[in-house]
C-alpha atoms as a PDB file:
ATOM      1  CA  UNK A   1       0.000   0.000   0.000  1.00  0.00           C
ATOM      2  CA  UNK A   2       1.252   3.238  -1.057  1.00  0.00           C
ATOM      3  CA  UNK A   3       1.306   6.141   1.458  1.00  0.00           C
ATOM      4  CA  UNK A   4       1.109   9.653   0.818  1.00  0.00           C
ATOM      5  CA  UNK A   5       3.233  12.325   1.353  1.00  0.00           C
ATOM      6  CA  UNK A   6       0.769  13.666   4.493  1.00  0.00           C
ATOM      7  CA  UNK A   7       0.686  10.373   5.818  1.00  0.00           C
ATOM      8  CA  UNK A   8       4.806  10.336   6.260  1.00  0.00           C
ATOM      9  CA  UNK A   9       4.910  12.863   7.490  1.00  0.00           C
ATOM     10  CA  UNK A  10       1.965  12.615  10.719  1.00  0.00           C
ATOM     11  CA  UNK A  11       3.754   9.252  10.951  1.00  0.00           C
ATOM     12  CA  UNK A  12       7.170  11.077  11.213  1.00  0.00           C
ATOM     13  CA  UNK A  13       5.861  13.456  13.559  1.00  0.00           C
ATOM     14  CA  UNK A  14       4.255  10.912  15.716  1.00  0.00           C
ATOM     15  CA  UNK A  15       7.761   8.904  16.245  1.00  0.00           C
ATOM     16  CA  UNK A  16       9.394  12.153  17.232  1.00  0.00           C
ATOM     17  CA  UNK A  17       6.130  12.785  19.812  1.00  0.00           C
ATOM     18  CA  UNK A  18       6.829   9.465  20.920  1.00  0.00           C
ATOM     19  CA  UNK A  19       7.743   9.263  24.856  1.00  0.00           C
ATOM     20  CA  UNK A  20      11.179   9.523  26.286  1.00  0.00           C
ATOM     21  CA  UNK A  21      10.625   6.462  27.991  1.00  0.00           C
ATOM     22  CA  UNK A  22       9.611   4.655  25.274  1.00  0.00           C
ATOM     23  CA  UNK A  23      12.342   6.059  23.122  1.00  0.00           C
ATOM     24  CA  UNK A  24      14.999   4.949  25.999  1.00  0.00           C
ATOM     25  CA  UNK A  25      14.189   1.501  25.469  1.00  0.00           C
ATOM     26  CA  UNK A  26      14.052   1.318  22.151  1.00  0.00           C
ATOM     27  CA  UNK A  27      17.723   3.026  22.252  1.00  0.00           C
ATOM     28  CA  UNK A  28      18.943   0.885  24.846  1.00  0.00           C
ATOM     29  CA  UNK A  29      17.750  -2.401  22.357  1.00  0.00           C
ATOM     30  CA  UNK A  30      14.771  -3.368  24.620  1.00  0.00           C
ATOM     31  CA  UNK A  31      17.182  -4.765  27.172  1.00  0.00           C
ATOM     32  CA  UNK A  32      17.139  -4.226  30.815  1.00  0.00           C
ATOM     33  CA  UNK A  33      18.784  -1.254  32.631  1.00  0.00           C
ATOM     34  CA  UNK A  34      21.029  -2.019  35.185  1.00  0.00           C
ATOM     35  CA  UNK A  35      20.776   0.663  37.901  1.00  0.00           C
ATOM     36  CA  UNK A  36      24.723  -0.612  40.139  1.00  0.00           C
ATOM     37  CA  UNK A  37      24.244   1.023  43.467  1.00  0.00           C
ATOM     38  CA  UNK A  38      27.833   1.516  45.256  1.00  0.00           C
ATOM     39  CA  UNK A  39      26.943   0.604  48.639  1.00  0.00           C
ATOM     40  CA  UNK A  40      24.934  -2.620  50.332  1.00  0.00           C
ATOM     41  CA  UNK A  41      21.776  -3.095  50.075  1.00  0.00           C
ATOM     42  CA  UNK A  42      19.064  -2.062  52.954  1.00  0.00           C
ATOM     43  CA  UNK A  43      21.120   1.548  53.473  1.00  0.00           C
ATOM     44  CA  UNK A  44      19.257   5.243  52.379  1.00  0.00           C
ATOM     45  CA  UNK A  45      20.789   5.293  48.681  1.00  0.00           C
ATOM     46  CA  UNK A  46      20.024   1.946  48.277  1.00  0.00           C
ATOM     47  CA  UNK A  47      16.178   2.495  49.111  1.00  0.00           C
ATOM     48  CA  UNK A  48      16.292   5.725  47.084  1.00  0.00           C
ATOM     49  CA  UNK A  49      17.464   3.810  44.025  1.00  0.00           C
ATOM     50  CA  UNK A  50      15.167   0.970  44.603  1.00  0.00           C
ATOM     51  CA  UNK A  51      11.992   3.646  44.772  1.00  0.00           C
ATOM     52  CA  UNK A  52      13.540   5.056  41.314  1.00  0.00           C
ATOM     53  CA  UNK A  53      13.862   1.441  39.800  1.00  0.00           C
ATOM     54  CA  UNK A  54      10.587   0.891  40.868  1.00  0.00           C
ATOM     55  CA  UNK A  55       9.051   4.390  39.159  1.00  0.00           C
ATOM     56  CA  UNK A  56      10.909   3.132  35.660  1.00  0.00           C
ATOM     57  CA  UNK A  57       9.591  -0.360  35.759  1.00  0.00           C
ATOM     58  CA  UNK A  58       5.817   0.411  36.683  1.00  0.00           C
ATOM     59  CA  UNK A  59       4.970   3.861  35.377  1.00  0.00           C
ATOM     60  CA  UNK A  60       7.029   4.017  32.538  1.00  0.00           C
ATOM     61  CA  UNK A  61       7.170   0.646  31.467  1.00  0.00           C
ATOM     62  CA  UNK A  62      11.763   0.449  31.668  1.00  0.00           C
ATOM     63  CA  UNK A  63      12.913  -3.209  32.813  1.00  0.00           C
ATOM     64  CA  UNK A  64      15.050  -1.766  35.433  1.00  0.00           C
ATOM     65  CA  UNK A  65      17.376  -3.934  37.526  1.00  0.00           C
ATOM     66  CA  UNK A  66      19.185  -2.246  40.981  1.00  0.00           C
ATOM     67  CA  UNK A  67      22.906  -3.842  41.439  1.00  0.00           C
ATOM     68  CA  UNK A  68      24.407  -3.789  44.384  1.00  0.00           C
ATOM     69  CA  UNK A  69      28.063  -3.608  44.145  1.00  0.00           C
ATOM     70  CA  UNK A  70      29.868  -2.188  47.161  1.00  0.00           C
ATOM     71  CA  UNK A  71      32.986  -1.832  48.451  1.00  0.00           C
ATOM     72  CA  UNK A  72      36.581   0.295  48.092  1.00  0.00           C
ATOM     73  CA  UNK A  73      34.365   3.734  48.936  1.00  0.00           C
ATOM     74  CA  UNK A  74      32.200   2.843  45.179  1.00  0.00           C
ATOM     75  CA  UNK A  75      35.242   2.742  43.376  1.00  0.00           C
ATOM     76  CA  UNK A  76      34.288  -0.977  42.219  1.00  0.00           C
ATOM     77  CA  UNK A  77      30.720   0.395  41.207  1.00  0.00           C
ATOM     78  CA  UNK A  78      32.744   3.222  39.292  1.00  0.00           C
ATOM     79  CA  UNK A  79      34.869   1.531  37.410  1.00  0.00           C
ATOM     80  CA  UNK A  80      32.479  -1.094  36.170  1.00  0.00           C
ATOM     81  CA  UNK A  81      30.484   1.435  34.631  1.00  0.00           C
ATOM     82  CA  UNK A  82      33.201   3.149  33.367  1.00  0.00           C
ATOM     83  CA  UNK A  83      33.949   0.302  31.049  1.00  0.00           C
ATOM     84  CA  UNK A  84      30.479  -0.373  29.905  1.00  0.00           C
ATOM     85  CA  UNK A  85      29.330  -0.167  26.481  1.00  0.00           C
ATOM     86  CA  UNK A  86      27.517   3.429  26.191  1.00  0.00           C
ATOM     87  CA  UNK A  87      24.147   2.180  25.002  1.00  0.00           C
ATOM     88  CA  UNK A  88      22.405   2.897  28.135  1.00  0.00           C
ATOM     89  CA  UNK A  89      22.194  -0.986  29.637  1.00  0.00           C
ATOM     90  CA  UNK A  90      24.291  -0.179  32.657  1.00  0.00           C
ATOM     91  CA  UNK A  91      23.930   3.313  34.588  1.00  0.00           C
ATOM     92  CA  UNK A  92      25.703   4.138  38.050  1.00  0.00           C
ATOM     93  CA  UNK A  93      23.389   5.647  41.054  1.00  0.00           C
ATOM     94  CA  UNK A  94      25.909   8.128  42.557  1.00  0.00           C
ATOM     95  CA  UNK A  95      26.080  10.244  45.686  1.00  0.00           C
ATOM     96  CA  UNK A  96      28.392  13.141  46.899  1.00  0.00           C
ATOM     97  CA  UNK A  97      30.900  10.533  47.708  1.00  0.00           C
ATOM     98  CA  UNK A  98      31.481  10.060  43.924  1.00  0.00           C
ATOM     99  CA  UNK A  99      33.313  13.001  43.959  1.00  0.00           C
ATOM    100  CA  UNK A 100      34.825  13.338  47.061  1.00  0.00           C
ATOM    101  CA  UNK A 101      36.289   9.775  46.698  1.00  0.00           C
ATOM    102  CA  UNK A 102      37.941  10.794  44.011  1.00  0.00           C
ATOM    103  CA  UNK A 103      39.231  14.398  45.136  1.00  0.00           C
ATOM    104  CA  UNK A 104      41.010  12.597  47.798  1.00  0.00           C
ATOM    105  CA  UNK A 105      43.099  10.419  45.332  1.00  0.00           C
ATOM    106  CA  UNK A 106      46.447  12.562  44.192  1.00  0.00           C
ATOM    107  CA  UNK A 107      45.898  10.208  40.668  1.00  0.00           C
ATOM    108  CA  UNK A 108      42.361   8.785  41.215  1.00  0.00           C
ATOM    109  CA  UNK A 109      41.050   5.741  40.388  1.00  0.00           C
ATOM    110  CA  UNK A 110      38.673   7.322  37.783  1.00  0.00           C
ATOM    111  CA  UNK A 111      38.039  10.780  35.929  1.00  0.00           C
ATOM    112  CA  UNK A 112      34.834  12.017  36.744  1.00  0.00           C
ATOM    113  CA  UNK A 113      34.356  14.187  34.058  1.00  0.00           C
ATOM    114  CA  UNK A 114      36.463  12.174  31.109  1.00  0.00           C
ATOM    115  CA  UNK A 115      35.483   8.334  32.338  1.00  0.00           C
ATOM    116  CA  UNK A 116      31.370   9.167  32.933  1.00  0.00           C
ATOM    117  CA  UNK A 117      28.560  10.769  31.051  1.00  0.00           C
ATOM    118  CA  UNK A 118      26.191  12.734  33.686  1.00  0.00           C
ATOM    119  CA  UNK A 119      22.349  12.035  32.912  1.00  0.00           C
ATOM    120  CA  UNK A 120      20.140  13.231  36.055  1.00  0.00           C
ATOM    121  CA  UNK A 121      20.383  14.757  39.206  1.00  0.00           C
ATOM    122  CA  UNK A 122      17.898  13.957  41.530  1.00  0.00           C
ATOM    123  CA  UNK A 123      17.710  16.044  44.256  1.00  0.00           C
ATOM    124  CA  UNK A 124      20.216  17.177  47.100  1.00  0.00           C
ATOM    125  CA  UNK A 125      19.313  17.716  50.935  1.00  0.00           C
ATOM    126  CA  UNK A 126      21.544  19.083  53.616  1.00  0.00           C
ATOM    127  CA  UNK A 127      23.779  17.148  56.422  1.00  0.00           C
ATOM    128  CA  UNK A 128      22.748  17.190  59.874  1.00  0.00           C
ATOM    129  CA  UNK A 129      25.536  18.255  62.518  1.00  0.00           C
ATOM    130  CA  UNK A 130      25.416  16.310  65.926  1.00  0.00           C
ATOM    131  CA  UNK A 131      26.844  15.402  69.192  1.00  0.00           C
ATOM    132  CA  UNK A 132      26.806  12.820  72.130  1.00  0.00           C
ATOM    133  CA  UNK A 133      24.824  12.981  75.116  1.00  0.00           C
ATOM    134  CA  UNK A 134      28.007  11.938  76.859  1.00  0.00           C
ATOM    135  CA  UNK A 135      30.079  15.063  75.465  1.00  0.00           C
ATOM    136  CA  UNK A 136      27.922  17.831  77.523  1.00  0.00           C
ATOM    137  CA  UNK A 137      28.089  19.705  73.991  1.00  0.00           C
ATOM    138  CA  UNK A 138      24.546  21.667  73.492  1.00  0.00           C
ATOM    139  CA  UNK A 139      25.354  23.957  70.506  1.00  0.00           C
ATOM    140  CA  UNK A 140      28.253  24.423  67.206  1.00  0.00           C
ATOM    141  CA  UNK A 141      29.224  27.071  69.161  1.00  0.00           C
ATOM    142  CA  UNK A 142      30.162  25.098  72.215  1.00  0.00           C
ATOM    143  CA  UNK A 143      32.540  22.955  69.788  1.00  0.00           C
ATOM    144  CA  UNK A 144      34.423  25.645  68.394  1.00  0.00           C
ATOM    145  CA  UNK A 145      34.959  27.354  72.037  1.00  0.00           C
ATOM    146  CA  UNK A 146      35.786  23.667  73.205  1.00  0.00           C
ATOM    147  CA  UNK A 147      38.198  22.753  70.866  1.00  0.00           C
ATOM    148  CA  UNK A 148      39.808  26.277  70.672  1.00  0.00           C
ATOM    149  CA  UNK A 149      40.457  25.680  74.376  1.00  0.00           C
ATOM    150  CA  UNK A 150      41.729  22.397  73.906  1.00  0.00           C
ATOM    151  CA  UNK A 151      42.590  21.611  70.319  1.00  0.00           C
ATOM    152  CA  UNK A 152      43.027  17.759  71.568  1.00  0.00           C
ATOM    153  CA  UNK A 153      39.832  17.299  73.467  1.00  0.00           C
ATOM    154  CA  UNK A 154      37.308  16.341  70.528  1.00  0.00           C
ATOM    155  CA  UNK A 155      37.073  13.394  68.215  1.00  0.00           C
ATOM    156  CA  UNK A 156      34.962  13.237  65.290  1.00  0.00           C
ATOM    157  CA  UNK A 157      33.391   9.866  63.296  1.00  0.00           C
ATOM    158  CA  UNK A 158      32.782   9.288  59.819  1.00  0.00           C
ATOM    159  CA  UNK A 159      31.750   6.331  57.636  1.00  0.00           C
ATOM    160  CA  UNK A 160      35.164   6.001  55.741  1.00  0.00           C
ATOM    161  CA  UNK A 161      38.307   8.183  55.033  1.00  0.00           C
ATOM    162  CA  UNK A 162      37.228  10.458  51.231  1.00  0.00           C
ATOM    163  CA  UNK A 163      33.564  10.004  51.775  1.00  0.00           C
ATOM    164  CA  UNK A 164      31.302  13.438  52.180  1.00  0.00           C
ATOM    165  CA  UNK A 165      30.951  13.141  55.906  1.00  0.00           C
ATOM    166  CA  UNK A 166      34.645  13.285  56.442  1.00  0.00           C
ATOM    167  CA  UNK A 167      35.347  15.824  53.956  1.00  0.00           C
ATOM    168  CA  UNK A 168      31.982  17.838  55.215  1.00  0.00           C
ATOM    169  CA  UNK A 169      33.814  17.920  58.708  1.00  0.00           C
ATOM    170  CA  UNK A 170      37.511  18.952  57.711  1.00  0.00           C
ATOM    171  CA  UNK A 171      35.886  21.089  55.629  1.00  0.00           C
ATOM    172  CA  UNK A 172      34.058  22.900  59.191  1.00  0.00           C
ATOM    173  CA  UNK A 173      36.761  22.550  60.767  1.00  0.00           C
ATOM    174  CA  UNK A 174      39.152  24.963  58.248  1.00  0.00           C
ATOM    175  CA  UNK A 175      36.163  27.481  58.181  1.00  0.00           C
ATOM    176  CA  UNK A 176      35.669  27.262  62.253  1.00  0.00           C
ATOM    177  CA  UNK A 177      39.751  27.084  62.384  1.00  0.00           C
ATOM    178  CA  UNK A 178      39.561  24.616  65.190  1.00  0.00           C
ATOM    179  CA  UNK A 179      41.400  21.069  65.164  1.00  0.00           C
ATOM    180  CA  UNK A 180      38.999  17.840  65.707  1.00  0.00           C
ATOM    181  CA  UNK A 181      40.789  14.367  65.043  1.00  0.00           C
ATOM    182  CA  UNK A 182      39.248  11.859  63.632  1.00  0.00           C
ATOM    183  CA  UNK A 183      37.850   8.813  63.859  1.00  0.00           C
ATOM    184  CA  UNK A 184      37.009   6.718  60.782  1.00  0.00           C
ATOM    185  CA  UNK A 185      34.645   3.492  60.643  1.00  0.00           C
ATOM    186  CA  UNK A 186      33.855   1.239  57.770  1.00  0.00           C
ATOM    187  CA  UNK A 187      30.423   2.146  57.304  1.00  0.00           C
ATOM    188  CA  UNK A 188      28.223   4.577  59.321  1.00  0.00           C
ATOM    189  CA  UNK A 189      26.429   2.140  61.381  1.00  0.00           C
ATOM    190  CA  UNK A 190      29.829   1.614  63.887  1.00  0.00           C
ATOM    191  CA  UNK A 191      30.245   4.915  63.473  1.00  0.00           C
ATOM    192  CA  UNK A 192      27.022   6.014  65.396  1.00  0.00           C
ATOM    193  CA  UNK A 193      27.119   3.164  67.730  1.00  0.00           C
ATOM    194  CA  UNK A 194      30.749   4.289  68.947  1.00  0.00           C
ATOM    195  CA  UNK A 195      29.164   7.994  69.070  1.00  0.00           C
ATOM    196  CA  UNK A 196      26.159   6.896  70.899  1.00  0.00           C
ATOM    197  CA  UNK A 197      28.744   5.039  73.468  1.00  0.00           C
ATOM    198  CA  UNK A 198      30.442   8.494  74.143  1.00  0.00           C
ATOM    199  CA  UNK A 199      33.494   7.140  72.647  1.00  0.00           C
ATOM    200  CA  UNK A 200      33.331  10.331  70.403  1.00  0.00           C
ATOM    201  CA  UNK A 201      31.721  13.607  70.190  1.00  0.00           C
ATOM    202  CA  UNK A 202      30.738  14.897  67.073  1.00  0.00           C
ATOM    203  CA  UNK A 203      29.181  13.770  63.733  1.00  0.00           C
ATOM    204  CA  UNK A 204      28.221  15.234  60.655  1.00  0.00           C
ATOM    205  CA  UNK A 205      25.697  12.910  59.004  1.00  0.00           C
ATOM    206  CA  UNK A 206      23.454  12.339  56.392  1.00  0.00           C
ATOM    207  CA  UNK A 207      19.575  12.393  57.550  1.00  0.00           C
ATOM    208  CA  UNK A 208      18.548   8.932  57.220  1.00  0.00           C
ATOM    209  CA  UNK A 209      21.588   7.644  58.466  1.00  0.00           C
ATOM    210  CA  UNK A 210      20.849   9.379  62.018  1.00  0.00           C
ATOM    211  CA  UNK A 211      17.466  10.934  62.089  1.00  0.00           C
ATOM    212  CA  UNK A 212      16.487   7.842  64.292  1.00  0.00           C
ATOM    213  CA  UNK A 213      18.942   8.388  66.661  1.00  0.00           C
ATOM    214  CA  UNK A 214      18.153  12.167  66.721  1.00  0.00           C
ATOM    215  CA  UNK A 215      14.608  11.135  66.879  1.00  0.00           C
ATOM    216  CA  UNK A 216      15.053   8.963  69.830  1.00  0.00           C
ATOM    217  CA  UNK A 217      17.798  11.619  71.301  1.00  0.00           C
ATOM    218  CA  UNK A 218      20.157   8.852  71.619  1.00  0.00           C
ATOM    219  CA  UNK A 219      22.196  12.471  70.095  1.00  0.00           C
ATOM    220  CA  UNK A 220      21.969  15.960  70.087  1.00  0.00           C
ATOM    221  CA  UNK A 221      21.037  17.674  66.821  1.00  0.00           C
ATOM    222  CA  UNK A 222      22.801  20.936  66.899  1.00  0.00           C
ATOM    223  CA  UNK A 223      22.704  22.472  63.456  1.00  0.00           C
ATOM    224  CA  UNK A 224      22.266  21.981  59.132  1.00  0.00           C
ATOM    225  CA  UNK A 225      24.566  22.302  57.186  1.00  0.00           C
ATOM    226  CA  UNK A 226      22.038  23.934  54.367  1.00  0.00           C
ATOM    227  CA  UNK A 227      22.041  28.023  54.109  1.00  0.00           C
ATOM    228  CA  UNK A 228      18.483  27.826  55.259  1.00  0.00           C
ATOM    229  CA  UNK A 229      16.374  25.842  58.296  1.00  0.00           C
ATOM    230  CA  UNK A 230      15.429  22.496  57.393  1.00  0.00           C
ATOM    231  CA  UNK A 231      11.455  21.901  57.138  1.00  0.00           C
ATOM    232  CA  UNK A 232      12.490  18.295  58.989  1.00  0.00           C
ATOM    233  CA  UNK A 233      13.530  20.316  62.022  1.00  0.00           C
ATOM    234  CA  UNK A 234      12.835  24.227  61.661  1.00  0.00           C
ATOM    235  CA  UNK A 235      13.639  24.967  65.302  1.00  0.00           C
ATOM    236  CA  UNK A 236      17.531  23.917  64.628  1.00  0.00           C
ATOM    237  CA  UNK A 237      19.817  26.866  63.496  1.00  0.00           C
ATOM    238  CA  UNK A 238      21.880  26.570  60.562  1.00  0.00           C
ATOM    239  CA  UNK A 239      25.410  26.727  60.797  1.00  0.00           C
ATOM    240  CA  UNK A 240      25.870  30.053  59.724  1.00  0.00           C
ATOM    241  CA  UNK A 241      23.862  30.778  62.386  1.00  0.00           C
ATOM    242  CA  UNK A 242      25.978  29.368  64.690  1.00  0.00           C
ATOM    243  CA  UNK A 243      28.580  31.438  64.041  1.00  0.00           C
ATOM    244  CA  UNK A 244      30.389  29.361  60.926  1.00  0.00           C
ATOM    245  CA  UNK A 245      29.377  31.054  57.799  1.00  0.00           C
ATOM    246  CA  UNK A 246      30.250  30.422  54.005  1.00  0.00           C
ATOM    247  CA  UNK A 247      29.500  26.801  54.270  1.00  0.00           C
ATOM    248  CA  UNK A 248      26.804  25.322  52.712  1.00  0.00           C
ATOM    249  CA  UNK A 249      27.359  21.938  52.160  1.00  0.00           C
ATOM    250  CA  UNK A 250      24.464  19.383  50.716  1.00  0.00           C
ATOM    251  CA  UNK A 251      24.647  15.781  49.762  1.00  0.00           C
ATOM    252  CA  UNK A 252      23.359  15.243  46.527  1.00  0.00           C
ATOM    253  CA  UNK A 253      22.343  11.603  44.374  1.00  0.00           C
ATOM    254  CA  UNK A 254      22.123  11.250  40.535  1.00  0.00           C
ATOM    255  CA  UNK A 255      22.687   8.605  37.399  1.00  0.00           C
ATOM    256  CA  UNK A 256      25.572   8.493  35.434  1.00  0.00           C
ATOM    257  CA  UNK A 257      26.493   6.411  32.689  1.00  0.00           C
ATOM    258  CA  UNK A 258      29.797   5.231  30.791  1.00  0.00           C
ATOM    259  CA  UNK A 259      31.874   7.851  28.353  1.00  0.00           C
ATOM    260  CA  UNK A 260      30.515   8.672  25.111  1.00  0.00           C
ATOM    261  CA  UNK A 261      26.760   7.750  25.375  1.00  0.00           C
ATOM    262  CA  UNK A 262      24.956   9.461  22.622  1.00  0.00           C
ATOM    263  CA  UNK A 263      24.213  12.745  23.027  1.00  0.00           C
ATOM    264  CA  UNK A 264      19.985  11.733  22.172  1.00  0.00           C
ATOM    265  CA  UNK A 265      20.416   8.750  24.371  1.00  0.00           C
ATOM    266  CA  UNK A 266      21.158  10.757  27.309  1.00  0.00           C
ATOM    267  CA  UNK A 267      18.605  13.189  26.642  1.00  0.00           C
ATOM    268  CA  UNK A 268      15.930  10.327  26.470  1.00  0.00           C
ATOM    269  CA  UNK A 269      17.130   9.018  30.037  1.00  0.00           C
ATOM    270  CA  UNK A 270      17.343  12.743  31.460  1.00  0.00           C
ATOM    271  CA  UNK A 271      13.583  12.707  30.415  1.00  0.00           C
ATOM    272  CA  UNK A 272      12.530   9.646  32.310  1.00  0.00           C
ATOM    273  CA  UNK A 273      14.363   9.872  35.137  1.00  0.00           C
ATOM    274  CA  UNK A 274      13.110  13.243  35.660  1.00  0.00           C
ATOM    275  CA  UNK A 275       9.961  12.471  35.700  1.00  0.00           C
ATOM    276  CA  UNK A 276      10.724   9.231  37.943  1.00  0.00           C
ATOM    277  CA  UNK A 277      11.869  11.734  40.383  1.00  0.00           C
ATOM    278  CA  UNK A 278       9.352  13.901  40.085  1.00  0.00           C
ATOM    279  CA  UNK A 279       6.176  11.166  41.130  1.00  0.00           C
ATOM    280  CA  UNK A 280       4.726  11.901  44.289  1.00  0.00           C
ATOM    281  CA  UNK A 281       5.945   8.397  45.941  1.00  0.00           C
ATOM    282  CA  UNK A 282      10.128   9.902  45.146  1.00  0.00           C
ATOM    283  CA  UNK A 283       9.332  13.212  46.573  1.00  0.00           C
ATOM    284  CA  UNK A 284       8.051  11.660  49.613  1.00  0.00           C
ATOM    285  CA  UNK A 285      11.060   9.233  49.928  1.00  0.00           C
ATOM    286  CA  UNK A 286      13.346  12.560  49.660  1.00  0.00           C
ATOM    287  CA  UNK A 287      11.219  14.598  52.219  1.00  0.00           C
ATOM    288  CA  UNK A 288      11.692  11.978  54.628  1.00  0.00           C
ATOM    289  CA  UNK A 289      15.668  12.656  53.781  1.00  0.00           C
ATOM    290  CA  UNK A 290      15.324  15.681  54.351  1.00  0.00           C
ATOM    291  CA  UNK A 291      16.016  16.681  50.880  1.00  0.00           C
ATOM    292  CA  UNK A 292      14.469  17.932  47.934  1.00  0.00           C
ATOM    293  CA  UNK A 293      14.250  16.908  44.404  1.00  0.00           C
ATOM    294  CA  UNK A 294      16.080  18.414  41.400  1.00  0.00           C
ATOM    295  CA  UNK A 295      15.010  18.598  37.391  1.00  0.00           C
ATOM    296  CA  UNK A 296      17.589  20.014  34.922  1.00  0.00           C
ATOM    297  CA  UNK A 297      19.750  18.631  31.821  1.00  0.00           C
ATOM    298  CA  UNK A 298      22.631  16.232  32.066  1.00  0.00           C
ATOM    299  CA  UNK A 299      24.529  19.438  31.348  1.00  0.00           C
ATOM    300  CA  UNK A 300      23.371  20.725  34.383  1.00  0.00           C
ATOM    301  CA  UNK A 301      24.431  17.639  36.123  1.00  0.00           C
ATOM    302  CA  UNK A 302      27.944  17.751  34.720  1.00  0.00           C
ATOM    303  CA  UNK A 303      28.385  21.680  35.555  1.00  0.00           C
ATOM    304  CA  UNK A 304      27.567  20.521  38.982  1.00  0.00           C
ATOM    305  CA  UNK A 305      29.560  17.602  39.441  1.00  0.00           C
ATOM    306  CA  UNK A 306      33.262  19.950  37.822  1.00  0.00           C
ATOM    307  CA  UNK A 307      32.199  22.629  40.586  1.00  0.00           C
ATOM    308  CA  UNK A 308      31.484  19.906  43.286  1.00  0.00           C
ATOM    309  CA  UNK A 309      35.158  18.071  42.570  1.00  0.00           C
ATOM    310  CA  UNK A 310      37.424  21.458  42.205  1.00  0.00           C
ATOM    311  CA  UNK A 311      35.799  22.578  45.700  1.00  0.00           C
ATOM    312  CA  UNK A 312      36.440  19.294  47.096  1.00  0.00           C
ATOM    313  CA  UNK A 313      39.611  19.114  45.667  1.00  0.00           C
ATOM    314  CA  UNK A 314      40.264  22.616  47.159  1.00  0.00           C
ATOM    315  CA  UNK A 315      39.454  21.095  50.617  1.00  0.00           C
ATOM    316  CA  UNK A 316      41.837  18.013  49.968  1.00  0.00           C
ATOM    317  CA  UNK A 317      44.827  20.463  49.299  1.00  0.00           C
ATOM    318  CA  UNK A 318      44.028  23.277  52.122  1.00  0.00           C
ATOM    319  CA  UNK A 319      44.382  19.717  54.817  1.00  0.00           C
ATOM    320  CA  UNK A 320      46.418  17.601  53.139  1.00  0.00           C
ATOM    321  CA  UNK A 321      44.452  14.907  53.068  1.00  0.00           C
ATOM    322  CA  UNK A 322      45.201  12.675  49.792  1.00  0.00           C
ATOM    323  CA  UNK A 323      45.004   9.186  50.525  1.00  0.00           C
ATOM    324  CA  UNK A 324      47.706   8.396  48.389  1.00  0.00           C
END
């Protein structure tokens, strides 16, 4: 049957009208996504990416699969990705610690801007500064007058050397000028158990990993780290408030994928994920994070993640703290 010229061209327009989901699928050869989380499964990025794999599969009919590969701070999850083929079957579900991981490496493992192509960010939320009931510490202020006093009195936990809660703290500590040594744990769950304990006195944590504990004042929420009051807790000052300002620091989470995905590719899976994060059941899984979600372009995302490594990197340098 012969078709006319009208008829091409409604059928041509109605393949470019076609959905971005639809169109990521097709590009991707109607084979699954594979979502490769960095850390274990059960944690908060882990249920975040699990919400978003869900969103893909149901709503917008992607066969998305969440793989969990942890281990060596998500370099393993990095790398992996790094060396995929760019046709969109294997993306990487990345945090702040993407970057900071590598800022901390004098020759890292991976380039973030040559070795990934950024797709979506999905939203960002701030960190939540806390203490021990043990350490008699009420306020930011009372740290910075503490260990001005004695610059050896005050330890600090993290989940790992190079991720963002140890770089979010030696990054307070060069704009409070004050000296806090630290304590590093494999994870965040020792971490808080060893801060709960009194064995240390200060944390700077994400919001899922200790709004529990803050919940159930096993700690002492004494500040954000956002420029503004967090809706989660509106009646705790900001840090700037507390006498620290210039530091707004955020955690963020997005999708990358490996080098030299197509440039209409990308643009298909900014679309969908997007929307993913937009859906009523990911904006609640954020607000209880405290966070917020984000829409823009993958160029948007890559902007972000150049400014996000150079001020890391900046932070590495000022404290010397390359890990090798």
């Amino acid at each position: 049957m012969k078709l006319s010229r009208r008829m091409v061209v409604v059928a041509a327009g109605l393949l470019l009208g076609a959905s971005a989901p639809a169109m990521a699928q097709q590009a991707s050869g109607s084979k699954p996504i594979s979502i490769l989380v960095p850390f274990a499964p059960g944690g908060g990025t882990d249920l975040l990416a699990r919400e978003l794999g869900r969103i893909l599969t149901e709503a917008q009919k992607l066969s998305v699969i969440i793989d969990n590969r942890g281990g060596a701070g998500g370099q393993i999850a990095a790398r992996t990705t790094s060396k995929a083929a760019p046709d969109g079957t294997m993306l990487l579900f990345v945090t702040s610690t993407f970057i900071t991981t590598a800022a901390t490496q004098k020759t890292p493992s991976y380039d973030v801007e040559r070795d990934f192509t950024p797709i979506a960010m999905l939203g960002r939320g701030p960190l939540l500064v806390v203490s021990s009931n043990q350490s008699g510490l009420t306020s930011v202020r009372e740290i910075v007058a503490t260990a001005k006093a004695k610059p050896d009195a005050l330890n600090y936990v993290s989940s790992g050397v190079g991720g963002i809660l140890h770089l979010a703290t030696e990054l307070f500590k060069q704009k409070a000028q004050i000296n806090l040594t630290h304590v590093p744990y494999s994870g965040s769950g020792p971490a808080v158990i060893d801060l709960i304990a009194g064995r240390a006195e200060v944390f700077i944590s994400t919001v899922p990993t200790i709004l529990g504990q803050v919940q159930s004042k096993n700690v002492r929420l004494l500040a954000v780290t956002s420029d503004k009051r967090s809706p989660l807790f509106p009646d705790t000052p900001t840090l700037a408030e507390e006498g620290v300002p210039g530091l707004n620091l955020e955690t963020w989470w997005g999708i990358v994928g490996p080098q030299n995905m197509p440039a209409d590719l990308v643009a298909q899976l900014n679309a969908s994920i997007n929307e993913a994060a937009a859906a009523p059941a990911m904006r609640k899984r954020f607000e209880e994070e405290g966070a917020t979600t984000f829409r823009g372009t993958s160029a948007d995302f890559g902007s972000a993640l150049k400014t996000e490594f150079n001020n890391w990197r900046r932070v590495v340098e000022a404290g010397n703290l390359f890990t090798n």
